[in-house]
N, C-alpha and C. Protein backbone atom coordinates (compact mmCIF):
# COMPACT_ATOMS: atom_id res chain seq x y z
N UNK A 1 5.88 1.26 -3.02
CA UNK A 1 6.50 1.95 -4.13
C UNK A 1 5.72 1.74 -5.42
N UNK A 2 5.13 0.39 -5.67
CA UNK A 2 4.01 0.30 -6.96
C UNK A 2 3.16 1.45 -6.73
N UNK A 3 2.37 1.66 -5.77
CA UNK A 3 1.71 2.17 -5.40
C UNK A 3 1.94 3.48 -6.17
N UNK A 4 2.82 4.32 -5.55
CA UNK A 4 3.43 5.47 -6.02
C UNK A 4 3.39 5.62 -7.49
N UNK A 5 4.32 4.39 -7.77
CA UNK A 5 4.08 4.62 -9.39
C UNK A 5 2.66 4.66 -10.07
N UNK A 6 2.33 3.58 -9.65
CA UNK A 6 0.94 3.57 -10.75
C UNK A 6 0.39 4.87 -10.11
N UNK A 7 -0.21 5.64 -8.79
CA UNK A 7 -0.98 6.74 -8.46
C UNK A 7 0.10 8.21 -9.66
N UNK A 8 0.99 8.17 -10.14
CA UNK A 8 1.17 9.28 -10.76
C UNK A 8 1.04 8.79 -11.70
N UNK A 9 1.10 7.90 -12.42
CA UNK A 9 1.39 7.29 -14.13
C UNK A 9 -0.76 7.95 -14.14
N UNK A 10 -1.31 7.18 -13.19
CA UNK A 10 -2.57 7.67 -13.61
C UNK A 10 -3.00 9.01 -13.58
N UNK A 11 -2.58 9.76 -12.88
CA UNK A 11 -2.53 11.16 -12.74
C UNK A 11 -2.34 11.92 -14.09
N UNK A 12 -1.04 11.61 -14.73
CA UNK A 12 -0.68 12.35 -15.99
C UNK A 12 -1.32 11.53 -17.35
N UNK A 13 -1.86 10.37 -17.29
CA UNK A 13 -2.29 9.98 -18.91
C UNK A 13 -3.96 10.40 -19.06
N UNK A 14 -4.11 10.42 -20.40
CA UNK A 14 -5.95 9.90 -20.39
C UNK A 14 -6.51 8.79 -19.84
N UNK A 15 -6.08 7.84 -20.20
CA UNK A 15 -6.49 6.32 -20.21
C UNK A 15 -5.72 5.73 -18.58
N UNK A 16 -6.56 6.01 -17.85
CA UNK A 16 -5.76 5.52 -16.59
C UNK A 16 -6.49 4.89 -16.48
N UNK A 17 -7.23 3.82 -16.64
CA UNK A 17 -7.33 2.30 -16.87
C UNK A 17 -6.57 1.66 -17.39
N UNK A 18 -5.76 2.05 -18.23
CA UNK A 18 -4.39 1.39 -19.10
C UNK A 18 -3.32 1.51 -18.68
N UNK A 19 -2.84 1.69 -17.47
CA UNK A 19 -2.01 1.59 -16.68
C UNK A 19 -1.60 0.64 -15.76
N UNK A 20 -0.57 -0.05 -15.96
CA UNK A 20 -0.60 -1.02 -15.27
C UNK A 20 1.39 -1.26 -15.17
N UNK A 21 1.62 -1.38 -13.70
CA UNK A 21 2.72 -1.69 -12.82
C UNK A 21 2.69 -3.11 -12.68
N UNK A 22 3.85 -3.85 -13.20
CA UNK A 22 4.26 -4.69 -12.46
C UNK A 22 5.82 -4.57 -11.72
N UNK A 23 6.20 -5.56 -10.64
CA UNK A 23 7.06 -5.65 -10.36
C UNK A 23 7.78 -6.98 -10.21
N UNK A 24 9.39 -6.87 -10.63
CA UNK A 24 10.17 -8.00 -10.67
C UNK A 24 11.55 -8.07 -10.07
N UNK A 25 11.76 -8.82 -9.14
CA UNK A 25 12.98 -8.64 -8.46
C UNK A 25 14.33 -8.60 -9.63
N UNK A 26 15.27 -7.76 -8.70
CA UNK A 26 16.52 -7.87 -9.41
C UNK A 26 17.64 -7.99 -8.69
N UNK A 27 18.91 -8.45 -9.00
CA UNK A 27 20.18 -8.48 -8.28
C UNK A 27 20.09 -7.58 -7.02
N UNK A 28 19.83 -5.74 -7.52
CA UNK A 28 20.28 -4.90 -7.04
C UNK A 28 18.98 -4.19 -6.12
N UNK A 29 17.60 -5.14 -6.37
CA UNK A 29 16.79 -4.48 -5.47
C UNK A 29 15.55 -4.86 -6.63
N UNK A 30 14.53 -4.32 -7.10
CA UNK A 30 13.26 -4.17 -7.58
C UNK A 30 13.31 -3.05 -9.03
N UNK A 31 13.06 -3.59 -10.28
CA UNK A 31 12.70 -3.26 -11.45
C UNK A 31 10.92 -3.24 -11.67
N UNK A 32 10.46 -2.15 -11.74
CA UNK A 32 9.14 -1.64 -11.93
C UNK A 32 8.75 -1.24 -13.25
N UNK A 33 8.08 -1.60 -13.70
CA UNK A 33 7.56 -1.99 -15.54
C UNK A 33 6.08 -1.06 -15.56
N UNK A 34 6.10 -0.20 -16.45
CA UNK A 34 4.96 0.84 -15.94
C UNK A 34 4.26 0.43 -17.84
N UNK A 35 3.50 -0.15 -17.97
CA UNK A 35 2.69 0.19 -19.31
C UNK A 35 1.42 0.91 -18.81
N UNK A 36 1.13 1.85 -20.47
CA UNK A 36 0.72 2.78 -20.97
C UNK A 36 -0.04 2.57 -22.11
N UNK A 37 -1.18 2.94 -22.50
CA UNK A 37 -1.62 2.72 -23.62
C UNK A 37 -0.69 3.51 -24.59
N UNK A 38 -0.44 3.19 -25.82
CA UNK A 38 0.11 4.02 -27.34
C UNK A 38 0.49 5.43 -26.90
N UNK A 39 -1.32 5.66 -26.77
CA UNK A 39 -1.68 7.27 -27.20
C UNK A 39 -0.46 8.23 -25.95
N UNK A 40 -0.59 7.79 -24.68
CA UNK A 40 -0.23 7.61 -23.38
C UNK A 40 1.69 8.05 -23.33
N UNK A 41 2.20 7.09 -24.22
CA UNK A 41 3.83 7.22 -23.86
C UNK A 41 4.05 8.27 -23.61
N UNK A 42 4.04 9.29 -24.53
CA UNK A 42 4.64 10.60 -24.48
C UNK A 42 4.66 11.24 -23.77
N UNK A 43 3.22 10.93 -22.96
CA UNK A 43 3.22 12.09 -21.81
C UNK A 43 4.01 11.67 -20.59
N UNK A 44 3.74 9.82 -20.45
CA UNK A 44 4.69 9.51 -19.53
C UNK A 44 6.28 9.91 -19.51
N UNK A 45 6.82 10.12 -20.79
CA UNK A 45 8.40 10.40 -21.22
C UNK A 45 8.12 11.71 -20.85
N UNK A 46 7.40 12.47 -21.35
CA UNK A 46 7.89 13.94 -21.50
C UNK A 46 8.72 14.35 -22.02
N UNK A 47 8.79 15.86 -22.69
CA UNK A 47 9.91 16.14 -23.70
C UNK A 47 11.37 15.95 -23.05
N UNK A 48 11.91 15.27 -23.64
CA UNK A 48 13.65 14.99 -23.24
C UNK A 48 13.57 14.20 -22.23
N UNK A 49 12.15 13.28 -21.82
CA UNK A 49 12.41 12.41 -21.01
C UNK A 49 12.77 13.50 -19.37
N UNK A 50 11.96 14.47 -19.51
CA UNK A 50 11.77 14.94 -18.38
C UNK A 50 10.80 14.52 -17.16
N UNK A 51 9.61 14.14 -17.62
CA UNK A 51 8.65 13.47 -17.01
C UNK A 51 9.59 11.88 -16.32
N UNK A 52 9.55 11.32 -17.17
CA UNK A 52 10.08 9.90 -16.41
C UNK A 52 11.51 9.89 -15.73
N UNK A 53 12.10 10.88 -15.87
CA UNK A 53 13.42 11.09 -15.00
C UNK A 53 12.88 11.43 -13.51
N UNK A 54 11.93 12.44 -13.52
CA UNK A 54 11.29 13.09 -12.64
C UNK A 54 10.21 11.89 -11.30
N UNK A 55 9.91 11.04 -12.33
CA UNK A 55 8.86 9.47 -11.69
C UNK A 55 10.30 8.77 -11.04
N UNK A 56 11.31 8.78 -12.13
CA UNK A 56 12.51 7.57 -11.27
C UNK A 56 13.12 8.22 -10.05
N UNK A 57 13.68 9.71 -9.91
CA UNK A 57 13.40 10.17 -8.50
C UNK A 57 12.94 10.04 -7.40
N UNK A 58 11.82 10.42 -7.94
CA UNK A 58 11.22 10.09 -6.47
C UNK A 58 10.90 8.40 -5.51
N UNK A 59 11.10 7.75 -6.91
CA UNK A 59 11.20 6.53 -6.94
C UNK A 59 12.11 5.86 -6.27
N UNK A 60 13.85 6.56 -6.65
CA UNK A 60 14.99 6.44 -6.19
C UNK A 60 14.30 7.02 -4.30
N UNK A 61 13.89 8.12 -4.03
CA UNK A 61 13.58 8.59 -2.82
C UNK A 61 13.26 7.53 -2.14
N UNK A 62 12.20 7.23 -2.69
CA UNK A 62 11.27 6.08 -1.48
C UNK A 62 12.05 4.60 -1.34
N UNK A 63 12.83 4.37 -2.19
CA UNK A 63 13.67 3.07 -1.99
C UNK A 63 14.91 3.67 -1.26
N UNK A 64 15.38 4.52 -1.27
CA UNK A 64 16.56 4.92 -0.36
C UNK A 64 16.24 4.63 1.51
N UNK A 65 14.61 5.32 1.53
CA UNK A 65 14.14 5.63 2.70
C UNK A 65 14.04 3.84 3.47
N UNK A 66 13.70 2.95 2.32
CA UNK A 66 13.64 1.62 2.34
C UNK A 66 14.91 0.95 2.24
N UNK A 67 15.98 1.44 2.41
CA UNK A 67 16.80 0.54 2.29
C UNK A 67 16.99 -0.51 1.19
N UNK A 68 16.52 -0.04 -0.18
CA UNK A 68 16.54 -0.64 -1.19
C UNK A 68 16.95 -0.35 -2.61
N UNK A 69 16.98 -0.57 -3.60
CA UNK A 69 17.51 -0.25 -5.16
C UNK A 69 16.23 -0.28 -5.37
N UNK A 70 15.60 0.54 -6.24
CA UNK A 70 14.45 0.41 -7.49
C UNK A 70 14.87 1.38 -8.93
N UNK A 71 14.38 0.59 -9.36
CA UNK A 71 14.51 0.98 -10.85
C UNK A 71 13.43 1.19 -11.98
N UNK A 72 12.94 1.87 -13.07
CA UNK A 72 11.74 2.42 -13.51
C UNK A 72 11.82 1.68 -15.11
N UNK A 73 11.42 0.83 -15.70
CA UNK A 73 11.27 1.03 -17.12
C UNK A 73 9.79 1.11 -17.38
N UNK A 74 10.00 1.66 -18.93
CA UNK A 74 8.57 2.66 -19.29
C UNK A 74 8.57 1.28 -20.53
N UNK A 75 7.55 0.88 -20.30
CA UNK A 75 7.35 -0.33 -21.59
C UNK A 75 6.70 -0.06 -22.99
């Protein structure tokens, strides 16, 4: 599931060297921490936070398929 994340976070910014996933367990399953350089946020959010609703999806997908909770914050 890192995987996933970081392969689209780099997809949509300039600076995809400045991308960087970590992960940290939680009660309910796995919290995934996606930094971005500055310039970078916006595109990760997208207007109205369309873009990163769209990343926690599929996100939600692949942990369902896993039998697990994941969760997305944009740092």
């Amino acid at each position: 599931m890192k995987d996933l994340v970081e392969y689209i976070a780099k997809s949509i910014v300039d600076n995809p060297d400045d991308v960087k996933v970590t992960e940290a367990p939680s009660e309910d399953g796995v919290v995934f921490k996606l930094e971005v350089a500055s310039e970078d946020r916006g595109r990760v959010i997208g207007r109205e936070g369309r873009t990163a609703k769209a990343i926690r999806t599929l996100l939600r997908i692949v942990a369902i398929k896993q039998n697990t909770h994941a969760s997305l914050e944009i740092v």
